[in-house]
C-alpha atoms as a PDB file:
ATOM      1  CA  UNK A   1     166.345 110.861  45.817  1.00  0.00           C
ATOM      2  CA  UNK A   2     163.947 109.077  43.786  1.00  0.00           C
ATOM      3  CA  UNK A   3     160.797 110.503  42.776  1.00  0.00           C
ATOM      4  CA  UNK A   4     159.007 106.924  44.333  1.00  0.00           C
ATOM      5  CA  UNK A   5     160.676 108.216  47.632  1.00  0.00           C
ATOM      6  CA  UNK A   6     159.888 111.881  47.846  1.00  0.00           C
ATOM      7  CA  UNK A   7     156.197 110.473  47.150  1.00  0.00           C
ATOM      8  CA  UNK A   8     156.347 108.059  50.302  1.00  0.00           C
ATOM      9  CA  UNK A   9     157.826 110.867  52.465  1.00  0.00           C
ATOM     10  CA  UNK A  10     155.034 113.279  51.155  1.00  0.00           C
ATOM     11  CA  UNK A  11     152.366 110.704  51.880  1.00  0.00           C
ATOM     12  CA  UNK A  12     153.761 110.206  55.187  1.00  0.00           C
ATOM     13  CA  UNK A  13     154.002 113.805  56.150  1.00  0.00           C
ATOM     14  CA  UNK A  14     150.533 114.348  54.964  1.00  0.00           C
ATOM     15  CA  UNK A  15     149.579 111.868  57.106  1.00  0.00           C
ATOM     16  CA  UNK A  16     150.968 113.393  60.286  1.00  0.00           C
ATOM     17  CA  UNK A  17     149.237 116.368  59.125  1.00  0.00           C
ATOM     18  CA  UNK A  18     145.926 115.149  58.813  1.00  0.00           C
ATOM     19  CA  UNK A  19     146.330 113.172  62.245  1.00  0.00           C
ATOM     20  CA  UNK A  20     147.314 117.067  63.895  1.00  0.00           C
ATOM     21  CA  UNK A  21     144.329 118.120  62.380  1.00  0.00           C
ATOM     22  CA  UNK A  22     141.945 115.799  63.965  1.00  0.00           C
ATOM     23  CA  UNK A  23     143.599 116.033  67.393  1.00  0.00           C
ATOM     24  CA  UNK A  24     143.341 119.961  67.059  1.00  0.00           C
ATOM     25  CA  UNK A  25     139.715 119.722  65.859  1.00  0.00           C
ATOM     26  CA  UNK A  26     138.938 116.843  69.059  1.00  0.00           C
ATOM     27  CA  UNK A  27     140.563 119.227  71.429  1.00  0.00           C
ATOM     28  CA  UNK A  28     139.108 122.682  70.165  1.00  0.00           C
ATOM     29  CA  UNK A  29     135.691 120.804  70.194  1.00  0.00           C
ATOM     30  CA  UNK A  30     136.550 120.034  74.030  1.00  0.00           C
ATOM     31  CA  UNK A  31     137.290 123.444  74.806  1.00  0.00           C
ATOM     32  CA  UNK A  32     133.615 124.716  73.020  1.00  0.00           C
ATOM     33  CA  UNK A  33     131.616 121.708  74.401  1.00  0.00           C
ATOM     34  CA  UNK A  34     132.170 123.925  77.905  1.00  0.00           C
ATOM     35  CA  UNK A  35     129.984 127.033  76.135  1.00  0.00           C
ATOM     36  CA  UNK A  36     126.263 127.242  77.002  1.00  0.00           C
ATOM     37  CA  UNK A  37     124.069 126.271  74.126  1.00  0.00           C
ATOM     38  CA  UNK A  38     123.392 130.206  73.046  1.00  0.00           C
ATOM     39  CA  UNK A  39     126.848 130.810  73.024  1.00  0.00           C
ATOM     40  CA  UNK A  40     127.394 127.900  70.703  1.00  0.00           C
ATOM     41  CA  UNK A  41     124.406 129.031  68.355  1.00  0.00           C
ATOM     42  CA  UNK A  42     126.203 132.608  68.161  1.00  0.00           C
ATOM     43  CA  UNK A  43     129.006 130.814  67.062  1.00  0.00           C
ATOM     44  CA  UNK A  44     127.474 128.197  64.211  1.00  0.00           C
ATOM     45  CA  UNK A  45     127.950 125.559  66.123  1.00  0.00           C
ATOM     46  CA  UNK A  46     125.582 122.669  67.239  1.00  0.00           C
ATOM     47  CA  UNK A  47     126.536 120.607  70.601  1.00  0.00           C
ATOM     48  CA  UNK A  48     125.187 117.252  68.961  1.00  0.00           C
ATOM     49  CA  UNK A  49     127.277 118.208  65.905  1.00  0.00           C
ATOM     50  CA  UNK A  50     130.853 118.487  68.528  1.00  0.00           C
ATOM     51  CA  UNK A  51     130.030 115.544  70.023  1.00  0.00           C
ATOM     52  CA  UNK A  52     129.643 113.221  66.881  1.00  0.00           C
ATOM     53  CA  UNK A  53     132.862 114.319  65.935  1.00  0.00           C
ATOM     54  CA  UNK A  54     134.467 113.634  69.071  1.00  0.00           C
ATOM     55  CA  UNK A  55     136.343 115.852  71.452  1.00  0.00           C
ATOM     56  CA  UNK A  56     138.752 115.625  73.766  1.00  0.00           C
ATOM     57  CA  UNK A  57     139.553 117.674  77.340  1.00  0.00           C
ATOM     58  CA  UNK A  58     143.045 117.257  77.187  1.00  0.00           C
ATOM     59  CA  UNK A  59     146.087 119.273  76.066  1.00  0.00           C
ATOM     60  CA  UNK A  60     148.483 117.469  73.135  1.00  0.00           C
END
């Protein structure tokens, strides 16, 4: 295999990676959203903050 195609395979796989990531971070952001606001704050997290990076209710 050619290094040129090892390099397109790598930048493909990091791509599905990255994708997974953002799904995972959507859904986990779902799953918090449901916490009460001091529950978030214990945690570090702001609701506003969640919701401008999107979530998502539903299992992948």
């Amino acid at each position: 295999m050619t290094v040129m195609a090892k390099n397109i395979f790598r930048t493909a796989f990091d791509r599905v990676i990255e994708a997974r990531e953002r799904q995972v971070r959507r859904y986990v952001n779902g799953a918090l959203l449901s916490f009460d606001d001091t529950t978030l704050k214990s945690l570090g997290r702001r609701r506003e903050d969640m919701i401008k990076e999107g979530a998502s209710t539903f299992p992948f």
